[in-house]
Protein backbone atom coordinates (compact mmCIF):
# COMPACT_ATOMS: atom_id res chain seq x y z
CA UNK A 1 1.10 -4.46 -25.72
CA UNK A 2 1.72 -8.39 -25.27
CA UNK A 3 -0.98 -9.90 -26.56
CA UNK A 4 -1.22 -12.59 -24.11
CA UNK A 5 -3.47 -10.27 -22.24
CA UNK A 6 -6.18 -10.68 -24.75
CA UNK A 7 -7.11 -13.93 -23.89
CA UNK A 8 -8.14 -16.06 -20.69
CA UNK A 9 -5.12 -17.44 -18.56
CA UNK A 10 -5.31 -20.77 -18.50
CA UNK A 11 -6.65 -22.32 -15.05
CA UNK A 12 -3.94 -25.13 -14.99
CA UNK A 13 -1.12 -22.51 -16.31
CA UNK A 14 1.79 -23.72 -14.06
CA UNK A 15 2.60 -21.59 -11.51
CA UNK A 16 6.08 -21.34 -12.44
CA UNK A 17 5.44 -19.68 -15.51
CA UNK A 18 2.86 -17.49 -13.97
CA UNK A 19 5.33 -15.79 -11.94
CA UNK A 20 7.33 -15.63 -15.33
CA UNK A 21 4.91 -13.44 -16.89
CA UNK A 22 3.68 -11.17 -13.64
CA UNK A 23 7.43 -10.72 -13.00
CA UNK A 24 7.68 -9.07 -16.85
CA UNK A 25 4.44 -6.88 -16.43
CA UNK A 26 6.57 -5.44 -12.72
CA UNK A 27 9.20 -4.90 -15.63
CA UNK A 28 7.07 -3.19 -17.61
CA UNK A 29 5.94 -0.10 -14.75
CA UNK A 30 3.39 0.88 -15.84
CA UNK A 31 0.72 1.97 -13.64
CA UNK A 32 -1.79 2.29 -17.18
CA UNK A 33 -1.38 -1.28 -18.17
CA UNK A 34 -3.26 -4.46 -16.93
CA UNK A 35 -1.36 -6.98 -14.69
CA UNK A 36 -3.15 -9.90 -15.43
CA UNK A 37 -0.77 -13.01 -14.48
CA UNK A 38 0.05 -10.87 -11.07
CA UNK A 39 -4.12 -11.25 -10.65
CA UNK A 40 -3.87 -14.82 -11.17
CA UNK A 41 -1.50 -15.44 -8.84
CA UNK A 42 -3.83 -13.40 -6.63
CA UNK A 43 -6.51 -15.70 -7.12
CA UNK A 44 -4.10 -18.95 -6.62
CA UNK A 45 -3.54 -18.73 -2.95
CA UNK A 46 -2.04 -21.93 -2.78
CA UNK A 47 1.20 -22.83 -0.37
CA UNK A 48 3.46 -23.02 -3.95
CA UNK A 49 2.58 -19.46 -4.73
CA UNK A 50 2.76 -18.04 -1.21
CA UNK A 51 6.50 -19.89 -0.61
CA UNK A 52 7.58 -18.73 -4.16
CA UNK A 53 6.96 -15.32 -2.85
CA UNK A 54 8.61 -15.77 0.05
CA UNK A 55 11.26 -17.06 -1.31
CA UNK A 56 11.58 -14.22 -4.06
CA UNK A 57 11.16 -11.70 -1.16
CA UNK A 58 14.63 -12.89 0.00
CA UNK A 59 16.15 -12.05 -3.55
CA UNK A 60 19.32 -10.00 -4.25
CA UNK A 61 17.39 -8.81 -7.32
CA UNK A 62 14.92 -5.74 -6.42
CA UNK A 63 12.21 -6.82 -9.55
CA UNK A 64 11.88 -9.72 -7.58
CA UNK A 65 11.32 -8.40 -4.29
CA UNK A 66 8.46 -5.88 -5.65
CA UNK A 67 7.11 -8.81 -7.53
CA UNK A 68 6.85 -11.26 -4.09
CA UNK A 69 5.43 -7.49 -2.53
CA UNK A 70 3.12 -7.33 -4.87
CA UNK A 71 2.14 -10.57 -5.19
CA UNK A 72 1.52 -11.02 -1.13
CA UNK A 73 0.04 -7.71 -0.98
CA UNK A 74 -3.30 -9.13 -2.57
CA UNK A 75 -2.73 -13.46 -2.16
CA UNK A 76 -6.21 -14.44 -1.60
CA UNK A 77 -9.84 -12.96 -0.58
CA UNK A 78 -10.40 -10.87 2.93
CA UNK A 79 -12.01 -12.51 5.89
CA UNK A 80 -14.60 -10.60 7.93
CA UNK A 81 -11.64 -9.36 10.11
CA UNK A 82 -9.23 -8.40 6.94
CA UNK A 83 -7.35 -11.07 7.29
CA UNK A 84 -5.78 -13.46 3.79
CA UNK A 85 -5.03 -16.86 3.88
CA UNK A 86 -1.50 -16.57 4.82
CA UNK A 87 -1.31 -13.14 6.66
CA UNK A 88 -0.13 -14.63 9.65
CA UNK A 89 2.93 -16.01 8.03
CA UNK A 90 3.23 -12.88 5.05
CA UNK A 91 3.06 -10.28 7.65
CA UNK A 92 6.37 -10.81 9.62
CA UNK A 93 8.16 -11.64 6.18
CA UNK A 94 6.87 -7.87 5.10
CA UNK A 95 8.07 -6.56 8.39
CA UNK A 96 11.38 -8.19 8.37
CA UNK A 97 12.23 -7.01 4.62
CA UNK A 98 10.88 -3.69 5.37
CA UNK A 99 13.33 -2.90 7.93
CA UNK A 100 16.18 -3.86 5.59
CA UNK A 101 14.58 -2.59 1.91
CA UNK A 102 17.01 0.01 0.53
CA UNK A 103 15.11 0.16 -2.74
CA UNK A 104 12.35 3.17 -3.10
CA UNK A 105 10.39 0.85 -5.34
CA UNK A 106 10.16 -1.88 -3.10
CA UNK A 107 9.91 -0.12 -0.30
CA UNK A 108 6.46 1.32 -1.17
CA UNK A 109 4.67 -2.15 -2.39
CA UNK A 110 5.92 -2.99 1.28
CA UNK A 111 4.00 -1.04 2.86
CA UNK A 112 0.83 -1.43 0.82
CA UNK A 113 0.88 -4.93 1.30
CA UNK A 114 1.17 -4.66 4.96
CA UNK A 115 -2.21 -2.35 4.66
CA UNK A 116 -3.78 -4.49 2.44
CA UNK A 117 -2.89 -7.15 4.99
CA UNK A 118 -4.35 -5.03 7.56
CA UNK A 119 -1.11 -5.49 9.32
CA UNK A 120 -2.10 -3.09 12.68
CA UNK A 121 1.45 -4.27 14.28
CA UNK A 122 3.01 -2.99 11.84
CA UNK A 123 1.86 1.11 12.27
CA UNK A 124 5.23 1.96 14.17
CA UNK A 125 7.16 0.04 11.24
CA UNK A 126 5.72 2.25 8.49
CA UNK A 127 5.22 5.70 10.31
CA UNK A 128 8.94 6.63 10.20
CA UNK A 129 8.56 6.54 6.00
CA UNK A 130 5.99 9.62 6.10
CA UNK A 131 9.51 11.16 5.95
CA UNK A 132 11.32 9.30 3.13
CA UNK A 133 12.88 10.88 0.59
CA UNK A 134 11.02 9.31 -2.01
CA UNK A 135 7.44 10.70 -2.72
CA UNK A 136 6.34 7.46 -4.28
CA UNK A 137 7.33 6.02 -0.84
CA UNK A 138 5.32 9.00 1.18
CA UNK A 139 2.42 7.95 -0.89
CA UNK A 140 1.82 4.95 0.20
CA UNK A 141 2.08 5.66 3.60
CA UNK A 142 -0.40 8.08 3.41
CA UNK A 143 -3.05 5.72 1.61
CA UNK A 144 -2.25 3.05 3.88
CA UNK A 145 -1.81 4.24 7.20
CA UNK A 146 -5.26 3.94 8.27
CA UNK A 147 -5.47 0.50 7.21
CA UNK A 148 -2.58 -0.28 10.22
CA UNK A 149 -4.19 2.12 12.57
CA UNK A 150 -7.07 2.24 15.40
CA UNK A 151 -9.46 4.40 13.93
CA UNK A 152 -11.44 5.19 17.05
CA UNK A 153 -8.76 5.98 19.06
CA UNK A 154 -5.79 7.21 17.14
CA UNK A 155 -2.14 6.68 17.59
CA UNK A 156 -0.54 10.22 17.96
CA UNK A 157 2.30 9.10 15.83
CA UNK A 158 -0.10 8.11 13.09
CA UNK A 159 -1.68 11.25 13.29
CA UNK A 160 1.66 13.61 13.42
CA UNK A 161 2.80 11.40 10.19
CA UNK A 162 -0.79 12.52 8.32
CA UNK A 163 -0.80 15.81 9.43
CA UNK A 164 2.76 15.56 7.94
CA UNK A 165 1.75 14.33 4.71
CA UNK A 166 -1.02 16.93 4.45
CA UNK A 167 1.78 19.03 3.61
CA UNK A 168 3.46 17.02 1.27
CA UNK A 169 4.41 18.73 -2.52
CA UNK A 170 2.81 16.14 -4.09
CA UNK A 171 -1.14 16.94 -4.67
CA UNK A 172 -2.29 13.42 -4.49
CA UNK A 173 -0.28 12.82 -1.37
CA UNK A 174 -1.96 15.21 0.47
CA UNK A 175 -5.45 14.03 -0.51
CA UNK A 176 -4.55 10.64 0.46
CA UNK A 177 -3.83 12.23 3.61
CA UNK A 178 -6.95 14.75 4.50
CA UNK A 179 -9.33 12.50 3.33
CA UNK A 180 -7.84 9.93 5.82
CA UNK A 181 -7.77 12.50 8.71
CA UNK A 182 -11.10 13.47 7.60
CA UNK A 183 -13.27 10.69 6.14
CA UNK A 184 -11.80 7.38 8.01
CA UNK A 185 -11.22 8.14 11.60
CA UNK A 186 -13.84 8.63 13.87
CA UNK A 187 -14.26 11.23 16.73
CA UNK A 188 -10.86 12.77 15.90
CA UNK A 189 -10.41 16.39 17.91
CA UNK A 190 -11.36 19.62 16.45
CA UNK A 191 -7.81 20.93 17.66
CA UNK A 192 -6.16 17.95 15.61
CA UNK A 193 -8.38 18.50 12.33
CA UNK A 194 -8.80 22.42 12.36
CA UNK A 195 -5.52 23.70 11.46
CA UNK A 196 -5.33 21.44 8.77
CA UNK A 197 -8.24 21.97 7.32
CA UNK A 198 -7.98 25.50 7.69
CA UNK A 199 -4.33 25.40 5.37
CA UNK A 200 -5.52 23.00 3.17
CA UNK A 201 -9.16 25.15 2.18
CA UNK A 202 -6.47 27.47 0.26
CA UNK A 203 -4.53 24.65 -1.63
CA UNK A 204 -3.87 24.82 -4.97
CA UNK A 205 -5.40 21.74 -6.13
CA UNK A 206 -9.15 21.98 -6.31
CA UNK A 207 -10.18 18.43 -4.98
CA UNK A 208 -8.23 19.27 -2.26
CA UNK A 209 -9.73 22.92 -1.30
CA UNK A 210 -13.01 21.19 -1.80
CA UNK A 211 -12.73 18.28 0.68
CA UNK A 212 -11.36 20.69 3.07
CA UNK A 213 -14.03 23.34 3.01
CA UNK A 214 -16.48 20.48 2.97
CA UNK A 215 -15.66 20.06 6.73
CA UNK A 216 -14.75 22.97 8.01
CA UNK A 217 -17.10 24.44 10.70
């Protein structure tokens, strides 16, 4: 483990080098590990650090593009209506690349940091991936799509792509997905939330069965 972690990051640590070290700890992949110069940049929402993104997002290098994901994903505190300092101007960058990402792995910090941006324009954008090959992909859809949708009133496409993912072989997928169909939208139709609650009270992973017995009728 890098030892740099250890101690404080320096508040005047140039931004340059910060990027430096949160591109090495993308490198590293590992979901375990503390990221601590990618949460500094997080807490520097400052023009250099949102245009160094920006410009990395346009990179023919794929690190670099998860990195500028990963980095706008989180670039400064919520407002009151989910909004970051520069969401206006991250959110159509993160819609442009995500139409044109061939990479899994970037693909999937996409989407998250449209969610996290509480990008709603962006639900048709991100509902196609519930299908993607890649289960790392599929998971993030299904933990962010109801940070892009209307929860009182539903988007049918939104819910198809749940239900979907509800069926998904990965366990944690299809958590991600009942307890949004579930838990986070309100007033959602018995004849929407029955049947799936119904095949997923037999599932094989416990947390699962138990969430979806816990509201069945």
């Amino acid at each position: 483990m890098d030892s740099r972690i250890d101690r404080p990051i320096p508040a005047r640590m140039p931004t340059a080098d910060l990027f430096t070290a949160a591109r090495d700890e993308v490198v590293a992949d590992d979901p375990e590990a503390p990221v601590p110069f990618l949460v500094a940049l997080h807490d520097r929402p400052t023009r250099e650090v949102f245009d160094t993104a920006a410009e990395l997002l346009r990179s023919d290098d794929s690190t670099d593009r998860e990195l500028a994901a990963r980095v706008l994903r989180e670039l400064g505190p919520q407002d009151d209506a989910g909004d970051r300092p520069f969401t206006s101007e991250a959110v159509p960058l993160l819609r442009a690349r995500l139409s044109t990402e061939p990479e899994p792995q970037v693909l999937r910090w996409l989407i998250s940091a449209l969610a996290y941006n509480s990008a709603t324009d962006a639900l048709d954008d991100v509902v196609p991936f519930a299908n993607h090959a890649d289960g790392r992909v599929r998971f993030h859809v299904a933990a962010s799509l109801t940070s892009l949708m209307n929860r009182t009133h539903p988007e049918p496409a939104a819910l198809d792509a749940l239900q979907s993912l509800c069926r998904d072989d990965n366990p944690d997928t299809r958590f991600y997905a009942l307890y949004a169909l579930a838990e986070e939208l309100d007033g959602l139709p018995a004849s929407r939330l029955d049947p799936t609650l119904a095949a997923l009270a037999t599932d094989p992973d416990p947390q699962i069965r138990e969430l979806a017995q816990s509201h069945q009728g």
